[in-house]
Protein backbone atom coordinates (compact mmCIF):
# COMPACT_ATOMS: atom_id res chain seq x y z
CA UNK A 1 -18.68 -32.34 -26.46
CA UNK A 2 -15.82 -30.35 -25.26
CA UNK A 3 -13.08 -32.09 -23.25
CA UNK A 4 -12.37 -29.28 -21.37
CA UNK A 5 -11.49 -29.97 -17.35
CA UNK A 6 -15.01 -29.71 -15.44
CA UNK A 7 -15.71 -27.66 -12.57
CA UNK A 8 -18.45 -28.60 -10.24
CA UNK A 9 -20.42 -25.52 -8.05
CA UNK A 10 -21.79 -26.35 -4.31
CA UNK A 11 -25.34 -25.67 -4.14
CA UNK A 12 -27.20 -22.33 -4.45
CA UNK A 13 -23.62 -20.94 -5.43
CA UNK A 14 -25.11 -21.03 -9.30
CA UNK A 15 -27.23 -18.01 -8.51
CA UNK A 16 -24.52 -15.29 -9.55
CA UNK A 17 -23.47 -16.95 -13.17
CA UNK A 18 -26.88 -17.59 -13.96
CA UNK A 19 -27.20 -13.91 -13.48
CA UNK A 20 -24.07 -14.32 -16.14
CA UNK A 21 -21.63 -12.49 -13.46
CA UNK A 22 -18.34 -13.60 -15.09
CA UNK A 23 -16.66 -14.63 -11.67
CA UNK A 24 -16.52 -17.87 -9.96
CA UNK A 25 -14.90 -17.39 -6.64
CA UNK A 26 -13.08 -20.63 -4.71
CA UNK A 27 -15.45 -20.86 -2.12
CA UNK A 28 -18.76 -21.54 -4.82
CA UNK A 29 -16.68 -24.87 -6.41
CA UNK A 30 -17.37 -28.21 -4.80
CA UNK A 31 -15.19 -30.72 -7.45
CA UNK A 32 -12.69 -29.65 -9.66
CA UNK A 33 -12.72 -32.73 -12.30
CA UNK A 34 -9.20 -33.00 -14.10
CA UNK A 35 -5.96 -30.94 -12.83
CA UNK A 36 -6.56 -27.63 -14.96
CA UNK A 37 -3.22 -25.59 -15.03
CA UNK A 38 -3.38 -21.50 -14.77
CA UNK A 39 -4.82 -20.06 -17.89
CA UNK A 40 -6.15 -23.36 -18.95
CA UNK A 41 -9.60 -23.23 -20.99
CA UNK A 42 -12.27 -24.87 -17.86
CA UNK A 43 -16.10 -25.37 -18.21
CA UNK A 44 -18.42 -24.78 -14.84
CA UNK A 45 -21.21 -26.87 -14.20
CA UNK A 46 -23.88 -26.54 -11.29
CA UNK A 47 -24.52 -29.18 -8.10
CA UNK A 48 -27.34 -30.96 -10.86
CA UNK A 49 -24.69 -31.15 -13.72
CA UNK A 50 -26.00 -27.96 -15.81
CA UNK A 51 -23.74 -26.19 -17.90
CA UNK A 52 -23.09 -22.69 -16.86
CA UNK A 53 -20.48 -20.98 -18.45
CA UNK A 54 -16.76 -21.29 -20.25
CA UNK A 55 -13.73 -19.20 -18.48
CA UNK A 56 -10.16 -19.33 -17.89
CA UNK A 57 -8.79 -21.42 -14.82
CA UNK A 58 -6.43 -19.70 -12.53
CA UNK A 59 -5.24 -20.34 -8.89
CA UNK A 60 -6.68 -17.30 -6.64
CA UNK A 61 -9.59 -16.47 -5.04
CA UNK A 62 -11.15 -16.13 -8.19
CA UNK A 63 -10.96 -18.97 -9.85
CA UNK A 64 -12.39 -18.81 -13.29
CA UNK A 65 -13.28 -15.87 -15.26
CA UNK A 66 -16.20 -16.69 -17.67
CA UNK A 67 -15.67 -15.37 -20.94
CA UNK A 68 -18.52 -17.22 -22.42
CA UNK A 69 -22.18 -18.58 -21.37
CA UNK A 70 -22.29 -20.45 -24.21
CA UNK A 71 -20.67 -24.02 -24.53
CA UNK A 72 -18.81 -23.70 -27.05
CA UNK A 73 -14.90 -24.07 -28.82
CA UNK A 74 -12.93 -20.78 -27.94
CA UNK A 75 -11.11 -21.06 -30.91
CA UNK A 76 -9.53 -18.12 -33.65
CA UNK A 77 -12.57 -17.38 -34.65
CA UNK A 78 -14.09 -16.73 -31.72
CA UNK A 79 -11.71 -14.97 -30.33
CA UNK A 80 -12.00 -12.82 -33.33
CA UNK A 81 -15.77 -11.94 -33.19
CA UNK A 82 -15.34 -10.64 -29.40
CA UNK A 83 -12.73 -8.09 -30.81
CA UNK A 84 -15.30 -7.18 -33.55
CA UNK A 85 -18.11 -6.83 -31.29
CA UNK A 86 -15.90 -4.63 -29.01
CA UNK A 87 -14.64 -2.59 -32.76
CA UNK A 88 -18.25 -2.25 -33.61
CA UNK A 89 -19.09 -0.86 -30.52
CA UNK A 90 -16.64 1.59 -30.51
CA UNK A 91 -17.57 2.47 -34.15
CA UNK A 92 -21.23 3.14 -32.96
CA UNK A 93 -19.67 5.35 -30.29
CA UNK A 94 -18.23 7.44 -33.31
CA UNK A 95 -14.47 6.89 -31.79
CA UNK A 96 -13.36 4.80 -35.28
CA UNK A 97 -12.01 7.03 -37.50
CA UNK A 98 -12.30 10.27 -35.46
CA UNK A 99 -9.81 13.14 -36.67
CA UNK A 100 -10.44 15.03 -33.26
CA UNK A 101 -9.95 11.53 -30.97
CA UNK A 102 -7.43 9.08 -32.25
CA UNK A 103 -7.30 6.93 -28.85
CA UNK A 104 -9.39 4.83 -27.12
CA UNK A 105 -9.70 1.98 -25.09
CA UNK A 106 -11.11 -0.90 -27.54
CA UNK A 107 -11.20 -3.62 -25.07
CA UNK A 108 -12.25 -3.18 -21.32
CA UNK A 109 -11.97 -6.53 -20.06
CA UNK A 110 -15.31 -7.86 -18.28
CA UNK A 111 -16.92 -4.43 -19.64
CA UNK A 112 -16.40 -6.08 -23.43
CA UNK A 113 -16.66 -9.90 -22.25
CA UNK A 114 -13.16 -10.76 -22.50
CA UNK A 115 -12.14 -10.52 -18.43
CA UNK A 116 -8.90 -10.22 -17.87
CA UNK A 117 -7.73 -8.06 -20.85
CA UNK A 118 -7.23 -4.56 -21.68
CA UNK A 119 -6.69 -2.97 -25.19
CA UNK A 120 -6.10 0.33 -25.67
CA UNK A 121 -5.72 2.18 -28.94
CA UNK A 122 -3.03 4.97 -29.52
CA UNK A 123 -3.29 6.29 -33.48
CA UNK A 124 -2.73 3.01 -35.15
CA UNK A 125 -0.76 1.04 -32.26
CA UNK A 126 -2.87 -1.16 -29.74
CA UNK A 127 -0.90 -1.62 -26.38
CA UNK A 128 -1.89 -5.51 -24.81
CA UNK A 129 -2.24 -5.48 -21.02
CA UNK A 130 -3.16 -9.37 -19.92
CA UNK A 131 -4.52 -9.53 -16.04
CA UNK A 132 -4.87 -12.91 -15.93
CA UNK A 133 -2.48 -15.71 -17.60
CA UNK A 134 -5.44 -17.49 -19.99
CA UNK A 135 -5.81 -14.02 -22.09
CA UNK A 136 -2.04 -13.87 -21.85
CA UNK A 137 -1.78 -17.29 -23.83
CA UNK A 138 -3.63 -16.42 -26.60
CA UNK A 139 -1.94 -12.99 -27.29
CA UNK A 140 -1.03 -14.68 -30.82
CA UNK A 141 -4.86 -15.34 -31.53
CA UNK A 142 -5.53 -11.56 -30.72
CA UNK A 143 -3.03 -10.42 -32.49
CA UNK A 144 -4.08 -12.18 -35.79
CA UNK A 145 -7.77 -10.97 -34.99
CA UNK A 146 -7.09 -7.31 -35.04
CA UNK A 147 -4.46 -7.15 -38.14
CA UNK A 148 -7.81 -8.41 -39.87
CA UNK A 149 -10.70 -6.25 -38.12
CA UNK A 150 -7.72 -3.01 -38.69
CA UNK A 151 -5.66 -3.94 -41.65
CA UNK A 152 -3.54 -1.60 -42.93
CA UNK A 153 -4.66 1.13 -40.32
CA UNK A 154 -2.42 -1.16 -37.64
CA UNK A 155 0.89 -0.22 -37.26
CA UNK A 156 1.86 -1.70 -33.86
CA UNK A 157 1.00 -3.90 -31.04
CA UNK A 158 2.66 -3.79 -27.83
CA UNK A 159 2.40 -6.10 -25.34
CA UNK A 160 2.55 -4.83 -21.45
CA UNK A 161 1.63 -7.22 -19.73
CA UNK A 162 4.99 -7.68 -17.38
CA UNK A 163 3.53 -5.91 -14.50
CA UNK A 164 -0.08 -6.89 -14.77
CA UNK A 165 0.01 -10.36 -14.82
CA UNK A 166 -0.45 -12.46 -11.00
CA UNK A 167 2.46 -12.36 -9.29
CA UNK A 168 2.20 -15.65 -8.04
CA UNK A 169 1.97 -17.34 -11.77
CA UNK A 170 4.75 -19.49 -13.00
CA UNK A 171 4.37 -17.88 -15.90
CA UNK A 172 6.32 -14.29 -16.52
CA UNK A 173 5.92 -11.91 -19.21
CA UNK A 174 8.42 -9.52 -20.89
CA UNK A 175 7.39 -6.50 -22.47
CA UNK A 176 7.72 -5.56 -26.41
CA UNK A 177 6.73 -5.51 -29.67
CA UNK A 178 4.21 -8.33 -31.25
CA UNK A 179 3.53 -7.28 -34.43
CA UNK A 180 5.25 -3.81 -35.99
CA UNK A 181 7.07 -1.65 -34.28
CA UNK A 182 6.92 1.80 -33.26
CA UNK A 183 8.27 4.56 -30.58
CA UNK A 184 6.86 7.22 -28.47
CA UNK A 185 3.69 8.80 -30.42
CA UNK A 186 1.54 11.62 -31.25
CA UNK A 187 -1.99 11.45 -30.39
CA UNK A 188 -5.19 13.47 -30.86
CA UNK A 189 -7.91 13.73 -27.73
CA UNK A 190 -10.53 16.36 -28.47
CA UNK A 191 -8.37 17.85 -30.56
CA UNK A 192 -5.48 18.47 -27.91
CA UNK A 193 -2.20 16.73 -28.81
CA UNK A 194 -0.42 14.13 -26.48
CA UNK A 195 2.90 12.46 -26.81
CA UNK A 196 2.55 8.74 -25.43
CA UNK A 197 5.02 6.55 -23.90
CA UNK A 198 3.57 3.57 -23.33
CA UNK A 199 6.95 1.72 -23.27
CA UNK A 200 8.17 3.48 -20.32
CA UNK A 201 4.70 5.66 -18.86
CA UNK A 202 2.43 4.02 -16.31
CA UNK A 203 -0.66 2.02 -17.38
CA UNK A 204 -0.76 1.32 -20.68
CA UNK A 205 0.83 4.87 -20.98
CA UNK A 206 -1.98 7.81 -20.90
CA UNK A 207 -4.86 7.71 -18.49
CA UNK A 208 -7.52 7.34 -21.37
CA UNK A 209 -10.36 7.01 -19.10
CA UNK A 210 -10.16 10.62 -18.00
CA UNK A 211 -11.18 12.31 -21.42
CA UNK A 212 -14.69 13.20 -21.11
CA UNK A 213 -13.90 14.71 -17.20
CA UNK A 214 -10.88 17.13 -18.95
CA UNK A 215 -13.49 18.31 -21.69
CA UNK A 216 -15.78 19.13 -18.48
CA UNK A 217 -12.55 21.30 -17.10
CA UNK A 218 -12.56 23.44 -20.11
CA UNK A 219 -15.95 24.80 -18.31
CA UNK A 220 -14.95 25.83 -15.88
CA UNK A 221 -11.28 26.69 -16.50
CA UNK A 222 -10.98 30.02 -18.63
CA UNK A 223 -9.21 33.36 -16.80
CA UNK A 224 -8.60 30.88 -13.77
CA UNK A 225 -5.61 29.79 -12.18
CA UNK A 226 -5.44 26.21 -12.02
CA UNK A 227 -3.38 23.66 -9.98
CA UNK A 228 -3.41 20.32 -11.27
CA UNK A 229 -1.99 17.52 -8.87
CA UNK A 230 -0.80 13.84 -9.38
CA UNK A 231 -0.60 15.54 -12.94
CA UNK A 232 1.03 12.88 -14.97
CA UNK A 233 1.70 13.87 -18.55
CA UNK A 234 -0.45 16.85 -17.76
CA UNK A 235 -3.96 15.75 -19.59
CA UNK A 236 -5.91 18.00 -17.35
CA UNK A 237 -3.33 20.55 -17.58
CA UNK A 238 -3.07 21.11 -21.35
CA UNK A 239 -6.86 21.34 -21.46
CA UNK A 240 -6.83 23.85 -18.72
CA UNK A 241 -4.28 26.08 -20.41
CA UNK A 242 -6.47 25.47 -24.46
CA UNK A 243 -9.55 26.87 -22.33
CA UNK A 244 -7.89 29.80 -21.24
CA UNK A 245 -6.65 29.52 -18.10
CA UNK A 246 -4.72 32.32 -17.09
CA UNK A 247 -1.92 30.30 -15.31
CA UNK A 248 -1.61 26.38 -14.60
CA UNK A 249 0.71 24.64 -12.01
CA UNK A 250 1.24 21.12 -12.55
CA UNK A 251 2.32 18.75 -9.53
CA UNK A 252 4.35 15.55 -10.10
CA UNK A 253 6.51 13.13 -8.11
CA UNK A 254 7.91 11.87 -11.48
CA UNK A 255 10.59 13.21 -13.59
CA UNK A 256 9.78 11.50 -16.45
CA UNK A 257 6.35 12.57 -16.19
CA UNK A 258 7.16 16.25 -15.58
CA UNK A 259 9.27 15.58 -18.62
CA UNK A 260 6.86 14.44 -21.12
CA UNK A 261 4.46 16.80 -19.39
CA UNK A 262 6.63 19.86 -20.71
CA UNK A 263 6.52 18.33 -24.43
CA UNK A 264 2.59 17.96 -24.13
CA UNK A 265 3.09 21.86 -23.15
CA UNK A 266 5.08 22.65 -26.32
CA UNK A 267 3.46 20.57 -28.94
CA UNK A 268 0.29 21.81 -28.36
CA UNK A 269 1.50 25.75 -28.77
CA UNK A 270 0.97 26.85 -25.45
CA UNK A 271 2.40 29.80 -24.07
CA UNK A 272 5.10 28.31 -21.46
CA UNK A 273 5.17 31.16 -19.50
CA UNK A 274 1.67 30.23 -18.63
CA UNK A 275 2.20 27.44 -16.98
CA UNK A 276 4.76 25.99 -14.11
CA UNK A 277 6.11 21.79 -13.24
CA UNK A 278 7.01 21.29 -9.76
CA UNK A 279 8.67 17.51 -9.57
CA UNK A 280 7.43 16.93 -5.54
CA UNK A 281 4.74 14.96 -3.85
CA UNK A 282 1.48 16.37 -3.85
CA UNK A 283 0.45 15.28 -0.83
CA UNK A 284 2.75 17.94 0.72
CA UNK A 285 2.24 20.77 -2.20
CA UNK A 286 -1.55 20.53 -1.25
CA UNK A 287 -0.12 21.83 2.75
CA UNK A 288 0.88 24.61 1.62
CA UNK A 289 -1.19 26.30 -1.33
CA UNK A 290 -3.22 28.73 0.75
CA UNK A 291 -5.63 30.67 -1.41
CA UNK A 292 -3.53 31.24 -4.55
CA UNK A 293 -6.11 28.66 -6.80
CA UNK A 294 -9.45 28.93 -8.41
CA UNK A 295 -9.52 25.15 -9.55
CA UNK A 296 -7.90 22.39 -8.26
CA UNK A 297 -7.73 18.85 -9.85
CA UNK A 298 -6.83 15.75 -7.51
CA UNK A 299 -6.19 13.04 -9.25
CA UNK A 300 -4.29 10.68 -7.02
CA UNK A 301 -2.93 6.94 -8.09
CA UNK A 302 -5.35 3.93 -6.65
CA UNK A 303 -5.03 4.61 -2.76
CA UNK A 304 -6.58 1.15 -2.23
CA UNK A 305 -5.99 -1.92 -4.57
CA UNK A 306 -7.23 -4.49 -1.77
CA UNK A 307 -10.12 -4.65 0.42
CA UNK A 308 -7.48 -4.79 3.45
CA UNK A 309 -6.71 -1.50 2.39
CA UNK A 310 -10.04 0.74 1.65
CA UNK A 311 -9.97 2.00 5.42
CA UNK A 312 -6.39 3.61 4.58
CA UNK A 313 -7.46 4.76 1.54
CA UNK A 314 -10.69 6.69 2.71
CA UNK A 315 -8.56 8.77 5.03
CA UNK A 316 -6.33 9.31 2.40
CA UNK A 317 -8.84 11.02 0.11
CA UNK A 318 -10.73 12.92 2.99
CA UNK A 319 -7.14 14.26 4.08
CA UNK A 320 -5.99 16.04 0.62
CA UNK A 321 -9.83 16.79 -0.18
CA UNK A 322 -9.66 18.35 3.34
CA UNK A 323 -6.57 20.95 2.25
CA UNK A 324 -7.74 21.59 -1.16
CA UNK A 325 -10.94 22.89 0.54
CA UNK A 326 -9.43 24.94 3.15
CA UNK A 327 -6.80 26.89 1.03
CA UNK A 328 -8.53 27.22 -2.37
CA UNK A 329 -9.80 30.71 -3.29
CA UNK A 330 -13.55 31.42 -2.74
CA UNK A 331 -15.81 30.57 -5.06
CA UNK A 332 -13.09 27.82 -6.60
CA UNK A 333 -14.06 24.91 -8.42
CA UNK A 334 -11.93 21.17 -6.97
CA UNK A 335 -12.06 18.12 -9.68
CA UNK A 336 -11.88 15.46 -6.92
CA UNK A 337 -11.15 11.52 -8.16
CA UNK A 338 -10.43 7.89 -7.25
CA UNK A 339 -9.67 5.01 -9.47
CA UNK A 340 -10.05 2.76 -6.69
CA UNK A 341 -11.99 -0.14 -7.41
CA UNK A 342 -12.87 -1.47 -3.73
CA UNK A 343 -14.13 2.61 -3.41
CA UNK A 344 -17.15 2.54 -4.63
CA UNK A 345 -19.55 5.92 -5.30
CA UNK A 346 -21.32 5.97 -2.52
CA UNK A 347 -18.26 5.82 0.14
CA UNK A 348 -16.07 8.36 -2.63
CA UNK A 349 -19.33 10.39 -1.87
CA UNK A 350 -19.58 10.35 1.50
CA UNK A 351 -15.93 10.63 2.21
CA UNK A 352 -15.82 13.94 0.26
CA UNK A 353 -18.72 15.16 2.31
CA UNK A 354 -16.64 14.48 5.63
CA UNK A 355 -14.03 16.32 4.29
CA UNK A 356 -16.33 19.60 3.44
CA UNK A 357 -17.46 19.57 6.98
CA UNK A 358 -14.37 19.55 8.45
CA UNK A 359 -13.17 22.21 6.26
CA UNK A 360 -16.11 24.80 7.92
CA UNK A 361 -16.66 25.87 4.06
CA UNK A 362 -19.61 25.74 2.18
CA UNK A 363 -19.56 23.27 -0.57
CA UNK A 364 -21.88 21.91 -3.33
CA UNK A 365 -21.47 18.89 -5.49
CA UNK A 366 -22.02 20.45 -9.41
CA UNK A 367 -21.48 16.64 -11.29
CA UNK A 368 -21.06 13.38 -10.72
CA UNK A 369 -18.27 11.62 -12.56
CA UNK A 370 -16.88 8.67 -14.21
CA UNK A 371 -15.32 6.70 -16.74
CA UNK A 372 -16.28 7.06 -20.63
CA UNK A 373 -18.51 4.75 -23.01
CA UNK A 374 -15.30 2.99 -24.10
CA UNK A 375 -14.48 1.94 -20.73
CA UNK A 376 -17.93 0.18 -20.59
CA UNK A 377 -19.75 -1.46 -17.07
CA UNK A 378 -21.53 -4.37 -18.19
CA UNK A 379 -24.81 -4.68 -16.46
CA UNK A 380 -23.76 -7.59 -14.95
CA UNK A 381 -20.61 -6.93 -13.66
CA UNK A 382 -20.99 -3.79 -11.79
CA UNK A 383 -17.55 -3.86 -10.33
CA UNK A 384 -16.27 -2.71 -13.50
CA UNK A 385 -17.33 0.73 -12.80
CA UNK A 386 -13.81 1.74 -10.91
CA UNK A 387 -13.60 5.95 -11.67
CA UNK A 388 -15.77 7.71 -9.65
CA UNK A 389 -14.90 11.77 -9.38
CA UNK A 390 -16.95 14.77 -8.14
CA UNK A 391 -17.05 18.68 -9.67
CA UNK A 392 -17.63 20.71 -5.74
CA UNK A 393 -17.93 24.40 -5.88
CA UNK A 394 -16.76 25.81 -2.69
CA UNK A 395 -17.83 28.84 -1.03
């Protein structure tokens, strides 16, 4: 028997772990046995003493993240086989070992049964981002589990975690280096090259989850001229400009992103007088763009983190989906998006259709989109689905 610090549920608050959801929120506990400290191994138990799962403590309204509904010693070894179950997965996926796509993400935190953490996989270097302090603890146990599931195929791991971690912890992180070390690198998607920063580039440094929705762009992309907002390192953009695009602006608040943007541009082989940066905000580009595009890609940060927020948010997306429609050419094609978890499908959806009417113009919804197999929902956990994005054809 385990002598882990016991957590008790109130009745009929069992219902959602038996269902093996992953969360326990405050307001299901009844008895907290022991004085667990943040990240702290914990074991929850229902009102008639039943075991229920295995998770990491932490102080916030959730309280324990289950990681296992097994009762059992989260030791190495374990730790290992969850990274091989997520690697085996991914290898079934045909990512492992692809000459045309050399990143990935290889752990998606509740998606892969490890809540909390995010791997991601850039051409031999995994970057480490920890959301919640238990994962954070046991970066040493990770580590050691994928030099052995990648041996000499890992060059790097970087840990990122600085940023994601609570706020509120008494525990801080700094970034760098735990095992190798490496610099900005060269990565394959779909063949298209990218230069990665994930030292200095936002998330974990290139928004994997968007690579199945830029192969979808070549589609519709070819002779067309393109404008690509919230552009980034300009994903969308260099895919626009491989399919044939006849011109491609690409819309940035960031220098450094405009920056790295114009070496995705050149290392690829593309024609730079094809394309055009503009380092300015979006939000008031998309004013002023009048008919001059046949596509248009918005692809804005999270508008809404918190639930406190989504109300913000959904005006937010309805206002710049509301000037894309208006001003872009007819017959144009808009790749619409939000990352925002507390968004889900449905209200994306039917925010997007407020917009259309407003606009006067007649528009029809071609796809439905979201995030790749490698950013997997478990069926479980349905909150893990967080990209949601739309393919409109307006009239």
């Amino acid at each position: 028997m385990n002598n882990y610090p016991k957590i008790t549920l109130k009745s009929g608050k069992d219902e959602a772990v038996r269902r093996f959801h992953p969360w326990i929120f405050s307001g299901a506990i009844k008895k907290i046995y022991g004085e667990p400290d943040e990240g702290d191994v914990v074991e929850v138990f229902s009102n008639h003493d039943e075991y229920l799962g295995t998770g990491h403590y932490q102080t916030s309204t959730i309280t324990v993240r289950v990681f296992s509904f097994q009762q059992l010693e989260p030791d190495a070894a374990f730790w290992k086989s969850k990274l091989q179950a997520a690697y085996d997965y991914r290898k079934a996926l045909g990512m492992v070992d692809n000459t045309e796509t050399n990143v990935y993400r290889l752990v998606h935190a509740e998606g892969d049964g490890l809540p909390g953490l995010i791997l991601d996989y850039y051409n031999g270097t995994i970057v480490i981002q920890s959301h919640s302090i238990g994962m954070h603890l046991i970066k040493a146990e990770l580590v050691e589990g994928l030099k052995e599931i990648y041996g000499d195929r890992l060059k790097a791991v970087y840990d990122k975690s600085s940023e994601t971690l609570p706020k509120m912890s008494k525990i801080s992180a700094e970034d760098g280096y735990l095992y190798g070390n490496s610099g900005a690198n060269e990565v394959t998607e779909n063949g298209h090259k990218f230069i990665v920063d994930w030292e200095r580039g936002q998330k974990t440094g290139f928004f994997i989850d968007q690579r199945e929705n830029r192969k979808l762009l070549e589609r519709y992309a070819a002779n067309k001229k393109v404008l690509n907002t919230f552009c980034y390192t300009g994903g969308f953009s260099v895919y626009a400009l491989k399919a044939g695009a006849s011109e491609v602006h690409s819309v940035d608040s960031s220098a450094k992103a405009i920056d790295l943007l114009e070496k995705n541009i050149e290392v690829n082989h593309i024609d730079p007088a094809r394309h055009q940066s503009f380092q300015v905000d979006a939000i008031d580009y998309l004013k002023e763009i009048e008919d001059k595009y046949d596509v248009i890609i918005l692809d804005p940060p999270a508008f809404a983190k918190h639930h406190d927020a989504r109300q913000h948010a959904i005006q937010g997306y309805k206002r710049i989906n509301l000037q894309a429609m208006k001003q872009i050419r007819k017959g144009g094609f808009i790749f619409t998006f939000s990352c925002s978890q507390v968004i889900d499908k449905n209200l994306f959806t039917s925010t997007i259709i407020s917009a259309a009417i407003l606009s006067g113009r007649n528009v029809k919804i071609l796809h439905h989109l979201t995030q790749p197999p490698d950013h997997p929902v478990s069926a479980f956990h349905q909150e893990g689905e967080y990209l949601k994005g739309l393919v409109l054809f307006v009239e």
